[in-house]
Protein backbone atom coordinates (compact mmCIF):
# COMPACT_ATOMS: atom_id res chain seq x y z
CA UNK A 1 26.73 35.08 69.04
CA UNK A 2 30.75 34.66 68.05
CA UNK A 3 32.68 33.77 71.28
CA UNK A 4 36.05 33.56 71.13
CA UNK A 5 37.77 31.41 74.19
CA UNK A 6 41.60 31.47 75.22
CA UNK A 7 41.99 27.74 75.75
CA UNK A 8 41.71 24.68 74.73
CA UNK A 9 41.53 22.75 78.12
CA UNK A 10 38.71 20.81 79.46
CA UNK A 11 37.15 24.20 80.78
CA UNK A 12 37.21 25.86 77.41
CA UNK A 13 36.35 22.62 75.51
CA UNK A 14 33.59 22.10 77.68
CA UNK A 15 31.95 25.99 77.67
CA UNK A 16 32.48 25.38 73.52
CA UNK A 17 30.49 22.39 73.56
CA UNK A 18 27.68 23.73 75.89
CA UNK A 19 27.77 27.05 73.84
CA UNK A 20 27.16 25.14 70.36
CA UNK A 21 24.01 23.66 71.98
CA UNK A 22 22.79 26.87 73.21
CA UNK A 23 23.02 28.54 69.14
CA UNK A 24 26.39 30.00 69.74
CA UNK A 25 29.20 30.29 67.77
CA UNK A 26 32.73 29.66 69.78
CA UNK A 27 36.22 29.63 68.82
CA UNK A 28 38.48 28.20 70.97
CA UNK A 29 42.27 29.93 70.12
CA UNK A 30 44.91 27.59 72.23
CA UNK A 31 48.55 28.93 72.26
CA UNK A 32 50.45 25.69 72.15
CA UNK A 33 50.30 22.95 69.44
CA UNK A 34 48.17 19.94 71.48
CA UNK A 35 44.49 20.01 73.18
CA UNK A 36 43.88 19.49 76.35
CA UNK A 37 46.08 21.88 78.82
CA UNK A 38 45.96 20.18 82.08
CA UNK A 39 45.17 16.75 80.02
CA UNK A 40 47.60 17.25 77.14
CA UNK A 41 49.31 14.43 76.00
CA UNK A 42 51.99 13.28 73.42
CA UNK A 43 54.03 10.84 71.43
CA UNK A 44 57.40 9.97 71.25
CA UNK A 45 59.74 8.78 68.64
CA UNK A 46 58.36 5.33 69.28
CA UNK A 47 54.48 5.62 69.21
CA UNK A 48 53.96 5.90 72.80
CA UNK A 49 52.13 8.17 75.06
CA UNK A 50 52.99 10.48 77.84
CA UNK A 51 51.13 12.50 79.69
CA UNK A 52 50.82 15.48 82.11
CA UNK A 53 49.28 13.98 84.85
CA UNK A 54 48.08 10.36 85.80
CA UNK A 55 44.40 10.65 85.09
CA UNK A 56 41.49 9.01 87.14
CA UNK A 57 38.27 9.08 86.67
CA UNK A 58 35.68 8.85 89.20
CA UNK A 59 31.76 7.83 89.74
CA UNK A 60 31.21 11.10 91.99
CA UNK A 61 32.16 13.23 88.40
CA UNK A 62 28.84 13.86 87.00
CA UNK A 63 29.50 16.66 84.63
CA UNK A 64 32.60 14.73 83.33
CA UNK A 65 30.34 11.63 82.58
CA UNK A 66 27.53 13.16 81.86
CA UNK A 67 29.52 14.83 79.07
CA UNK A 68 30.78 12.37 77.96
CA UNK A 69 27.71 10.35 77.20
CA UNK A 70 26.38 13.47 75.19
CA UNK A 71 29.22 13.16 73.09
CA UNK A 72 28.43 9.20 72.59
CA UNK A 73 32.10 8.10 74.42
CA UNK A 74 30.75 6.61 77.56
CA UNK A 75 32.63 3.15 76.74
CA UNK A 76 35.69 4.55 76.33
CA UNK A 77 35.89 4.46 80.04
CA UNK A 78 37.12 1.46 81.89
CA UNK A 79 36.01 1.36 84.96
CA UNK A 80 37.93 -0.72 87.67
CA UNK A 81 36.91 -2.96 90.88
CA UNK A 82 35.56 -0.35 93.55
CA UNK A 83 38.29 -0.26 95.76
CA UNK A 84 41.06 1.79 97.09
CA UNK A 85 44.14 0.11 97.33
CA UNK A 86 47.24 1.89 99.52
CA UNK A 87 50.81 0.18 99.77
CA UNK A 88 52.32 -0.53 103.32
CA UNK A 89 55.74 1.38 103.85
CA UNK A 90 56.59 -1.33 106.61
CA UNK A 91 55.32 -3.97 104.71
CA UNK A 92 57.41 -3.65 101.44
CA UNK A 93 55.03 -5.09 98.49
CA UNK A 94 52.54 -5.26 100.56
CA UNK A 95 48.69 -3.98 99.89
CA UNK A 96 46.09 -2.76 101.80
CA UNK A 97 42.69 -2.46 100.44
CA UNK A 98 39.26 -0.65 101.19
CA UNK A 99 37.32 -3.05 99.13
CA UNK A 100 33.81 -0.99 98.46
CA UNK A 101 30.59 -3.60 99.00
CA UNK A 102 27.66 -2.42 95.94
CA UNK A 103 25.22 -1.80 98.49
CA UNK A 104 23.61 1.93 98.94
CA UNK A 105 25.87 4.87 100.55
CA UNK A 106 27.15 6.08 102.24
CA UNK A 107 26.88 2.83 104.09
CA UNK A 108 29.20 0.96 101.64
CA UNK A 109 32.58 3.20 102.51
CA UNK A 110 31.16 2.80 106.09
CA UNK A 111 31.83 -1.21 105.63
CA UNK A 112 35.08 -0.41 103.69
CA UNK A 113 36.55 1.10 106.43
CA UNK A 114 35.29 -1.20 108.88
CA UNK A 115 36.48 -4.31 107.18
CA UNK A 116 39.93 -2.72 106.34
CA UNK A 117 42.14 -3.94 109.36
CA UNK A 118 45.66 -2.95 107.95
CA UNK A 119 45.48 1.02 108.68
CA UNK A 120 42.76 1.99 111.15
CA UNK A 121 42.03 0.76 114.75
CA UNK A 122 38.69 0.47 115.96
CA UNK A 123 39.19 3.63 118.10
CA UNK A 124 40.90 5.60 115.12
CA UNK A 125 37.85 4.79 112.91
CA UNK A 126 35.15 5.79 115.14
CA UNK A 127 36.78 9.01 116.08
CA UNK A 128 37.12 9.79 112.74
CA UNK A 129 33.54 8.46 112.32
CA UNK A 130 32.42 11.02 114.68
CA UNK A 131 34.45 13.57 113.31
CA UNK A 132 32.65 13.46 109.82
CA UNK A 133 28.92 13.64 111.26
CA UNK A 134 28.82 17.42 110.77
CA UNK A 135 30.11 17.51 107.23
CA UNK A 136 27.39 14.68 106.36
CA UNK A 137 24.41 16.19 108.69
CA UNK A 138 25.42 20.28 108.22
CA UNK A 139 26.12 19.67 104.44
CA UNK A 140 28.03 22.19 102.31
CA UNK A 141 28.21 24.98 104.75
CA UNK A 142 30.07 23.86 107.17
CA UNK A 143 32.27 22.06 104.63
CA UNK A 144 32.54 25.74 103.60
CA UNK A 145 33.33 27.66 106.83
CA UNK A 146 36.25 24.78 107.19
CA UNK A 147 37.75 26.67 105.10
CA UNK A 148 39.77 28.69 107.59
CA UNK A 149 41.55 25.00 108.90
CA UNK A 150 44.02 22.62 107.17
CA UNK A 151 42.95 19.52 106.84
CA UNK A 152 45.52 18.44 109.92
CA UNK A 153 44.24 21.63 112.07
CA UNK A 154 40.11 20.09 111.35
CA UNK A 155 41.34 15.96 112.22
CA UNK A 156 42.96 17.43 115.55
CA UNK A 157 39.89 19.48 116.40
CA UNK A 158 37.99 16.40 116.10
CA UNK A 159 40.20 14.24 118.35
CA UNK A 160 41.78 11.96 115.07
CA UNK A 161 45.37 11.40 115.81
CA UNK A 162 48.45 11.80 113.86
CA UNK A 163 48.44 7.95 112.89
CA UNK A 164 45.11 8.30 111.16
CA UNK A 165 46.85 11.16 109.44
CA UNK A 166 50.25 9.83 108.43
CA UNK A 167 48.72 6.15 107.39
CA UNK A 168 45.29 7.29 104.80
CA UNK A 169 45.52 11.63 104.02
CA UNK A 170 48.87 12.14 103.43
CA UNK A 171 48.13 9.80 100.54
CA UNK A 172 44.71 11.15 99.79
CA UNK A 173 45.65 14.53 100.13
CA UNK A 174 48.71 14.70 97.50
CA UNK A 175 46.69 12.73 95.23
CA UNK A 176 43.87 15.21 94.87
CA UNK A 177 45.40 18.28 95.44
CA UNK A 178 49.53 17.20 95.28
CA UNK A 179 49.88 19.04 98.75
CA UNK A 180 49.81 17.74 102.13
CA UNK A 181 47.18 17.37 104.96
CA UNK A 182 49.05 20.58 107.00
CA UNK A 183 48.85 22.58 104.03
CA UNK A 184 45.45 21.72 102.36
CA UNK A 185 42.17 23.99 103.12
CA UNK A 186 39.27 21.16 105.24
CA UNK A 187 36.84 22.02 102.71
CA UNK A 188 38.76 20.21 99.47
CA UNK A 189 38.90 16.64 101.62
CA UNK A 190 35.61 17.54 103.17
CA UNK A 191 33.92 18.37 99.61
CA UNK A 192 35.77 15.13 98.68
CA UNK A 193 34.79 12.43 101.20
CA UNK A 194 31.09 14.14 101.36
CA UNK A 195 30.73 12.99 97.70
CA UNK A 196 31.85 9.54 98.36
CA UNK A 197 29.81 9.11 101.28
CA UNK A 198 27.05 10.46 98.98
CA UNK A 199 26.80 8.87 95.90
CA UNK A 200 26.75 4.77 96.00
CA UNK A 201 29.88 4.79 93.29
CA UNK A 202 31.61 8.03 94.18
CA UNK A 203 34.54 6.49 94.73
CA UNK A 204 34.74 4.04 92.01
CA UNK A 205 37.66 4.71 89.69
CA UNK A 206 37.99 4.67 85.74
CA UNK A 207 40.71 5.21 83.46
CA UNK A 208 40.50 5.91 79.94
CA UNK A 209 41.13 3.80 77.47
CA UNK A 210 43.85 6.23 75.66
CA UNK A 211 45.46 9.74 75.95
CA UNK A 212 43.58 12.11 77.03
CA UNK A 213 44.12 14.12 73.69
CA UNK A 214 42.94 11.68 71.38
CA UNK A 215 40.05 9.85 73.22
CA UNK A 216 38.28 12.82 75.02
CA UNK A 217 39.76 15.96 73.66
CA UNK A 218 39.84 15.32 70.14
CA UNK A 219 35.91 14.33 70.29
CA UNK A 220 35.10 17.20 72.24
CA UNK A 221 36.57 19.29 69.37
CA UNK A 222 34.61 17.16 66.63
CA UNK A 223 31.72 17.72 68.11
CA UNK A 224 31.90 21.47 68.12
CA UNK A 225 33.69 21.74 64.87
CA UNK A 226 30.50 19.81 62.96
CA UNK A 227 27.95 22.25 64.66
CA UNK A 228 29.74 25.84 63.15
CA UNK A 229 32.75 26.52 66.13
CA UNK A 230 36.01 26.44 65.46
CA UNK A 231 39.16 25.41 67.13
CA UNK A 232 42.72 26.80 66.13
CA UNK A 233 46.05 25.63 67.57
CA UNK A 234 49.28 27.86 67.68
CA UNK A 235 47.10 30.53 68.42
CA UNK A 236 49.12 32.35 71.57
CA UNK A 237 46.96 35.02 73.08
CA UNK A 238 49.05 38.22 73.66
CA UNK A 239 46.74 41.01 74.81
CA UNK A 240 43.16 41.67 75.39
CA UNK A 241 42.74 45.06 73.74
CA UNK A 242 39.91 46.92 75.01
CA UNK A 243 37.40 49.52 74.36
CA UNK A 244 37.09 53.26 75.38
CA UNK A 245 34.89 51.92 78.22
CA UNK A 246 36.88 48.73 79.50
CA UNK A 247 35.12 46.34 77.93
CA UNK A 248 37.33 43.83 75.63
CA UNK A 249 37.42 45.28 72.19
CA UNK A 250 39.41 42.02 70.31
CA UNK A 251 41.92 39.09 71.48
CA UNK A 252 45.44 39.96 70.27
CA UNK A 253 47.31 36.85 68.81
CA UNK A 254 51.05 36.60 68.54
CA UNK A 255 51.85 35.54 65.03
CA UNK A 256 54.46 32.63 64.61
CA UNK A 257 56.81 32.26 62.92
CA UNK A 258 57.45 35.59 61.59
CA UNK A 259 53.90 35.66 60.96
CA UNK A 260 52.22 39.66 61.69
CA UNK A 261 49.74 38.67 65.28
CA UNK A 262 46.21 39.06 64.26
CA UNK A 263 43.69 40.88 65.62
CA UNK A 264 40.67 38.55 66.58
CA UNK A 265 37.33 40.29 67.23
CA UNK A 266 34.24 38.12 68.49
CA UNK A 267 30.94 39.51 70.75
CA UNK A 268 31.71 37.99 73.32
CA UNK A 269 35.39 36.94 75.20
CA UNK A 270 36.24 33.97 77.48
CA UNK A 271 39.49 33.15 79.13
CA UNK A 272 39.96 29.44 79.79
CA UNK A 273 43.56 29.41 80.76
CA UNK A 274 44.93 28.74 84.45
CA UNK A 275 44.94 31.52 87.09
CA UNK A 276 48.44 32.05 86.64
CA UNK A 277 48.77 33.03 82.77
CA UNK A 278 45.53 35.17 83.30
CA UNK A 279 46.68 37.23 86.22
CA UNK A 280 49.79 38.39 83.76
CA UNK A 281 47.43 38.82 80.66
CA UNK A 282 45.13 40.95 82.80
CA UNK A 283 45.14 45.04 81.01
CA UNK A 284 46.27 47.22 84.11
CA UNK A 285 42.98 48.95 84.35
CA UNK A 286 41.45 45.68 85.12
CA UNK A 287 43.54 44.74 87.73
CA UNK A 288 42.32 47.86 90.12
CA UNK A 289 39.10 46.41 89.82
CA UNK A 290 38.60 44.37 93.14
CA UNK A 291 37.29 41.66 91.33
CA UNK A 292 40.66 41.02 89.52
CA UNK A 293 42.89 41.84 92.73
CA UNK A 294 41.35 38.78 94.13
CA UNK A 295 43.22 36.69 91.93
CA UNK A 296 46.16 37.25 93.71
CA UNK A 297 45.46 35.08 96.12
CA UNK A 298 45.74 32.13 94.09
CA UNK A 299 48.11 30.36 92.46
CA UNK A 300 49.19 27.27 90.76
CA UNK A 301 50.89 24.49 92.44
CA UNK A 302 54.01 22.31 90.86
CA UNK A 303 53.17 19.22 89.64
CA UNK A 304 55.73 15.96 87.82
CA UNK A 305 54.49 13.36 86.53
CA UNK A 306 56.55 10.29 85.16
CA UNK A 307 56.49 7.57 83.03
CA UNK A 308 58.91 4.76 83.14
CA UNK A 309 59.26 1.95 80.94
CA UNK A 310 60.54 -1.43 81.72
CA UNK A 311 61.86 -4.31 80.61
CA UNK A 312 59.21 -6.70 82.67
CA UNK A 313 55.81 -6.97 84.55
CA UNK A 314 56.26 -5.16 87.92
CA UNK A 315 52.46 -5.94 89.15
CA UNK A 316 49.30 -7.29 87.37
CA UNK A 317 47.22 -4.64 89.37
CA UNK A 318 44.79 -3.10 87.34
CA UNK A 319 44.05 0.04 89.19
CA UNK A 320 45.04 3.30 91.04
CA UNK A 321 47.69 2.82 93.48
CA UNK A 322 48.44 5.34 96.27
CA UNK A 323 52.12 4.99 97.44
CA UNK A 324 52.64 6.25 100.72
CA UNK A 325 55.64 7.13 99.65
CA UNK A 326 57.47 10.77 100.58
CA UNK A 327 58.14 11.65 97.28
CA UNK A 328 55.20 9.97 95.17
CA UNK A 329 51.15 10.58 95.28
CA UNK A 330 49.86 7.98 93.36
CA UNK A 331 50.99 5.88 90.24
CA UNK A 332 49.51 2.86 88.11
CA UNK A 333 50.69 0.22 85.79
CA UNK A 334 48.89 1.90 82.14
CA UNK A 335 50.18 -1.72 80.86
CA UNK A 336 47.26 -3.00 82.66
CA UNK A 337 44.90 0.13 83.01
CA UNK A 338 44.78 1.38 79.76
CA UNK A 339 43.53 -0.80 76.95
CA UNK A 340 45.88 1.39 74.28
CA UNK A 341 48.74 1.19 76.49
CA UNK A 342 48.50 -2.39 76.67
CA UNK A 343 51.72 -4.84 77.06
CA UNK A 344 51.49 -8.34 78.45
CA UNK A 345 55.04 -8.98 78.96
CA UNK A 346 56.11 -5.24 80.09
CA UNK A 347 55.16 -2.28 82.47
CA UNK A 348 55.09 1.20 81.95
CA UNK A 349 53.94 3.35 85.27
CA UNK A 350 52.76 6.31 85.33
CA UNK A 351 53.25 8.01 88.60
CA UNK A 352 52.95 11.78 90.20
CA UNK A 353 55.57 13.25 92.21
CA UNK A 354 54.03 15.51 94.93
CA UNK A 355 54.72 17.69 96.76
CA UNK A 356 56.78 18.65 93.71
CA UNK A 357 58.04 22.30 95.28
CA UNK A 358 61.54 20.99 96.09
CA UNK A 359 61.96 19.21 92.67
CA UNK A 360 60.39 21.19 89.85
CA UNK A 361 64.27 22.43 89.16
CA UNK A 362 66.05 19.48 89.24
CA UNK A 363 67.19 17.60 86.37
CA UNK A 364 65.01 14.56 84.93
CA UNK A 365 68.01 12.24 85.56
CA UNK A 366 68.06 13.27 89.45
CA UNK A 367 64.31 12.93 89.22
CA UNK A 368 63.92 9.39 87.76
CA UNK A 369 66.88 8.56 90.22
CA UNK A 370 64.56 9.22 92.95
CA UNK A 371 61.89 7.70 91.50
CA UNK A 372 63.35 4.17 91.32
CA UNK A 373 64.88 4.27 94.60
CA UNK A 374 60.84 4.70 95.95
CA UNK A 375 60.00 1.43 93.45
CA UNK A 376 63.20 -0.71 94.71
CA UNK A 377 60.63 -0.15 98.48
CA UNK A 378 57.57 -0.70 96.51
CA UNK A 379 58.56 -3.73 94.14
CA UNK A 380 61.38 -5.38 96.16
CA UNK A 381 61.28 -8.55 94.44
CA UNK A 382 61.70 -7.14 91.16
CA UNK A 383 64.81 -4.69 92.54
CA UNK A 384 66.81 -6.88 94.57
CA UNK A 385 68.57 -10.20 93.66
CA UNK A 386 70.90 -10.74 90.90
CA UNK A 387 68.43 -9.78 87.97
CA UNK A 388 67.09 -6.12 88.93
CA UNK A 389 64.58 -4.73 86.14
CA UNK A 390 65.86 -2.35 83.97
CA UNK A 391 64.33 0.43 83.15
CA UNK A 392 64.18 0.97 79.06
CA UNK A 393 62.97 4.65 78.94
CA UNK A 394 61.54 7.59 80.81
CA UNK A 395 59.63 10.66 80.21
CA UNK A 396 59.13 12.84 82.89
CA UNK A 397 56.82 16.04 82.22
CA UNK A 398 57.16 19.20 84.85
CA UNK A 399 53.94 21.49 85.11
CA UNK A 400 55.49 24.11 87.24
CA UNK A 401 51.67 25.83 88.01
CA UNK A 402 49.09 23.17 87.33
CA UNK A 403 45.91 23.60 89.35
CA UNK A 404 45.41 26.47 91.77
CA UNK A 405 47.02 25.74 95.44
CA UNK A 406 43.98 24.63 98.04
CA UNK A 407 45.54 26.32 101.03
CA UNK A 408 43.29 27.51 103.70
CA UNK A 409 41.56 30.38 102.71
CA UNK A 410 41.71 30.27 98.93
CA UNK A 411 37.96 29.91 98.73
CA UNK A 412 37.48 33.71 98.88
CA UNK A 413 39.67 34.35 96.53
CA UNK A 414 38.05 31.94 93.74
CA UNK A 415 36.23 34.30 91.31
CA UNK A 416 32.88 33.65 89.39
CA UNK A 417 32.47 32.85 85.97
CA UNK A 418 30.88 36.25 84.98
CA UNK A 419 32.83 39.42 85.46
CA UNK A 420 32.48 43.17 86.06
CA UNK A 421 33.70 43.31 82.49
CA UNK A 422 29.85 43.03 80.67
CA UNK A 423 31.71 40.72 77.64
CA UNK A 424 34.40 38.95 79.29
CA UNK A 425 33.83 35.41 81.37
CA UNK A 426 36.00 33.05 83.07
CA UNK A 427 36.46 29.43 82.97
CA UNK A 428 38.43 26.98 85.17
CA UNK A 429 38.50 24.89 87.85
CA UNK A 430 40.06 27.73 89.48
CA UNK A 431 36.73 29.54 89.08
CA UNK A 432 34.08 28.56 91.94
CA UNK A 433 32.13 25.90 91.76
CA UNK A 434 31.46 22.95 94.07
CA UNK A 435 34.05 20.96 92.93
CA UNK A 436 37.96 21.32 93.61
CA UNK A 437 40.84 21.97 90.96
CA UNK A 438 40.13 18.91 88.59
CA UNK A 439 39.07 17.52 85.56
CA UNK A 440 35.29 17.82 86.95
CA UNK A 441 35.98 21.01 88.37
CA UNK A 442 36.95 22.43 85.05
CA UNK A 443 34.34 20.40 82.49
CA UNK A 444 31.34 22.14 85.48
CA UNK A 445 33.57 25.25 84.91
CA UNK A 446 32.80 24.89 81.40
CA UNK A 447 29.42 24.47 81.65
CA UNK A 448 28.42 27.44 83.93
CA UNK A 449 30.36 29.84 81.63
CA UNK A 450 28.23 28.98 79.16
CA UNK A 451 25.04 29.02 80.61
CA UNK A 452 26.08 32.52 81.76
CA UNK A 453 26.72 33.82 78.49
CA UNK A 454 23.05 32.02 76.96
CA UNK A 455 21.52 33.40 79.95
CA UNK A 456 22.75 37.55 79.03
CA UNK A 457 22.63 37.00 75.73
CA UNK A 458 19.97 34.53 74.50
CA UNK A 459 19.79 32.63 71.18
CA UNK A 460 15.61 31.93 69.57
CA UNK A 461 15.54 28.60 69.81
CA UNK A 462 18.71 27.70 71.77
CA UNK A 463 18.83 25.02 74.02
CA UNK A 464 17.76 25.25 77.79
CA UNK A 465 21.45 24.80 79.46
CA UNK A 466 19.69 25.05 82.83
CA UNK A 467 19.08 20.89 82.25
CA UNK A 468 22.70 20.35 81.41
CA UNK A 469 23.86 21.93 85.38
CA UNK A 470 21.87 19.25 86.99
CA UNK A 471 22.57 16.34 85.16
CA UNK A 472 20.88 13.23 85.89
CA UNK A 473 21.96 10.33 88.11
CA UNK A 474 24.87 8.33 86.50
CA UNK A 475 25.58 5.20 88.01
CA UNK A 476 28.97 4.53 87.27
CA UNK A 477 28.84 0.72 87.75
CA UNK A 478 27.25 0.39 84.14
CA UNK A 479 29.24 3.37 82.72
């Protein structure tokens, strides 16, 4: 069967790639000129890389490394020392670490947070001990019917005070969902810490070993591209046309460049773009159908991210930093991360500004302003003194919707992957599935779309995509 999918993210990369081993035929039409969406990356004038977002990797992502070993890339992860690593606002420069033991889990984050003496008292850690038992014993319904609390409404109901809060989730909660603990739905940290308390390297952290673009994307693309798909760039979806009965009837693309738009028919029609640019692509008779009213209730949230050059080593630290900072989420030195980013005598971080609400309109020069004034309280001996670093250059890239808001509530509202429409599907990471907004999310995304479509409309001899939802073990400390 011919699919054609709007997007050329991880979730319509991923639903390709799946579809090509179930007999398929996809073509993936992606209105800008890079791969990627939520991934993309780019060059500047000099040959180096910037990115939309500062992206980890971690051992609790199955479908992400499971596809990524059926595409032969495995190694182009590096994974780091299993640790999480936060810096101390009252301490300027100072770390504080929840060094991970490699002994099963959940008891190794158990002895993390024991042995970590910086941010937790005894009495903090075993209320929030306590607190935790019925996500871990109840499982995945009650991390479900949390839905209804913020993150700060569940930690009060369970006696954890607003230390606890201030010193570890502020920090955990912008970096996973770039919102804070009194806005964030329970069931995203809940889903979160119940996979890290889970699986014996959930928490261990990777980072790729180039952009996104090049070292995951472009494979992803090969690997469809040599079995009979097809992906085409500068290919701008502007209407789904539709038959007599509401079901699609062709893809619309806006021609370029003077160019006439096209008319692109396939059996079967995916979209793979975010909530937001769906809801407004939507025909009108589709969006009485209750299905598509739902979608209303989500949105995307702002994200920056930033990149700043400079003119000296800032920190050795290879890993993921969380800042604690009230204007950054998390940031890492990619001279030290990232083997193609690579400089021995300079930094470049890469950081994520979040919440971004309040700064998605201001100006990259009032932006970067901010920024440094964070890293003269995170780096004060490189700041202060007669010999500040400079910095040399900046990029600084604004998603203004990036993946959908995880208020409380927003769980209802996330749709499935098959539609009332009988040849339309969704992918996303907006799209339920266990996992929150993320690269996981969407690559799982991906995957069920597919299976969806081989399951309604079956290929002789396809594949069995039922394997490829449950994929094995992966134990990321060999990865």
């Amino acid at each position: 069967m011919r699919v054609a999918i709007a997007g050329a993210g991880l979730a319509g990369l991923s639903c390709a790639k799946y579809l090509t081993d179930a007999g398929h035929t996809p073509i993936v039409l992606e209105s800008r000129d890079v791969l990627g969406g939520l991934v993309a990356a780019w060059k500047d004038s000099d040959g180096d890389w910037y990115e939309t977002g500062l992206h980890a990797f971690f051992g609790a992502y199955p479908n992400m490394l499971q596809l990524l070993k059926e595409l032969g890339i495995e190694d182009r992860l590096q994974w780091k020392q299993h640790t999480l690593i936060f810096n101390q606002p009252d301490k300027p420069g100072t770390l504080s670490r929840f060094d991970v033991p490699d002994i099963p889990s959940p008891f190794n984050v158990i002895a993390s947070i024991l042995r970590n003496k910086d941010m937790l008292t005894w009495e903090q850690k075993i209320r929030f001990a306590i607190g935790l038992l019925p996500a871990v014993v109840r499982g995945q319904k009650y991390v479900e019917d949390m839905d209804k609390y913020s993150f700060l409404e569940w930690l009060k109901r369970q006696g954890v005070d607003e230390r606890v809060t201030s010193d570890v989730f502020i920090a955990a909660c912008k970096a996973l969902t770039f919102i804070n603990p009194d806005e964030v739905s329970a069931t995203i940290l809940l889903t979160a810490l119940n996979r890290f308390l889970q699986e014996r390297y959930g928490s261990k952290i990777a980072f790729l070993d180039g952009s996104p673009t090049e070292r995951l994307c472009s494979p992803i693309v090969d690997y469809i591209t040599e079995r009979g798909g097809e992906v085409r760039l500068n290919a701008p979806l502007k209407e789904i046309l539709l038959n007599a009965d509401g079901t699609v009837k062709a893809y619309l693309i806006r021609g370029l460049n003077g160019a006439e738009d096209e008319i692109f028919t396939a059996d079967v029609y995916v979209s793979a773009m975010s909530v937001d640019p769906l809801k407004i692509m939507l025909p009108n008779s589709w969006k009485q159908i209750e299905f598509f009213k739902k979608l209303e209730g989500l949105e995307g949230v702002p994200v920056i991210n930033l990149h700043l050059w400079f003119d000296r080593k800032l920190t050795e630290i290879d890993h993921l930093l969380f800042s604690r900072s009230p204007l950054l989420s998390v940031y890492a030195d990619m001279s030290n991360t990232c083997r193609e980013y690579a400089n021995p005598n300079r930094s470049m971080l890469e950081l994520v500004l979040a919440p971004a609400k309040d700064w998605i309109a201001k100006s990259d020069e009032e932006i970067v302003a901010a920024t440094i004034a964070e890293l003269e309280k995170l780096f004060p001996d490189h700041f202060g003194g007669d010999n500040p670093a400079t910095l040399l250059k900046s990029h600084v890239v604004k998603t203004p919707r990036s993946v959908y808001k995880a208020t409380p509530g927003r769980q209802q509202y996330r749709p499935a992957q098959v539609t009332p429409i009988a040849n339309f599907y969704l992918a996303g990471s907006y799209t339920m599935q266990r996992y929150l907004g993320s690269m996981e999310g969407a690559v799982l995304s991906g995957k069920l779309t597919a299976q969806a479509i081989s399951e309604a409309l079956p290929v002789a001899n396809s594949s069995n995509l039922q394997t490829l939802t449950r994929p094995p073990a992966t134990n990321a400390a060999t990865a």
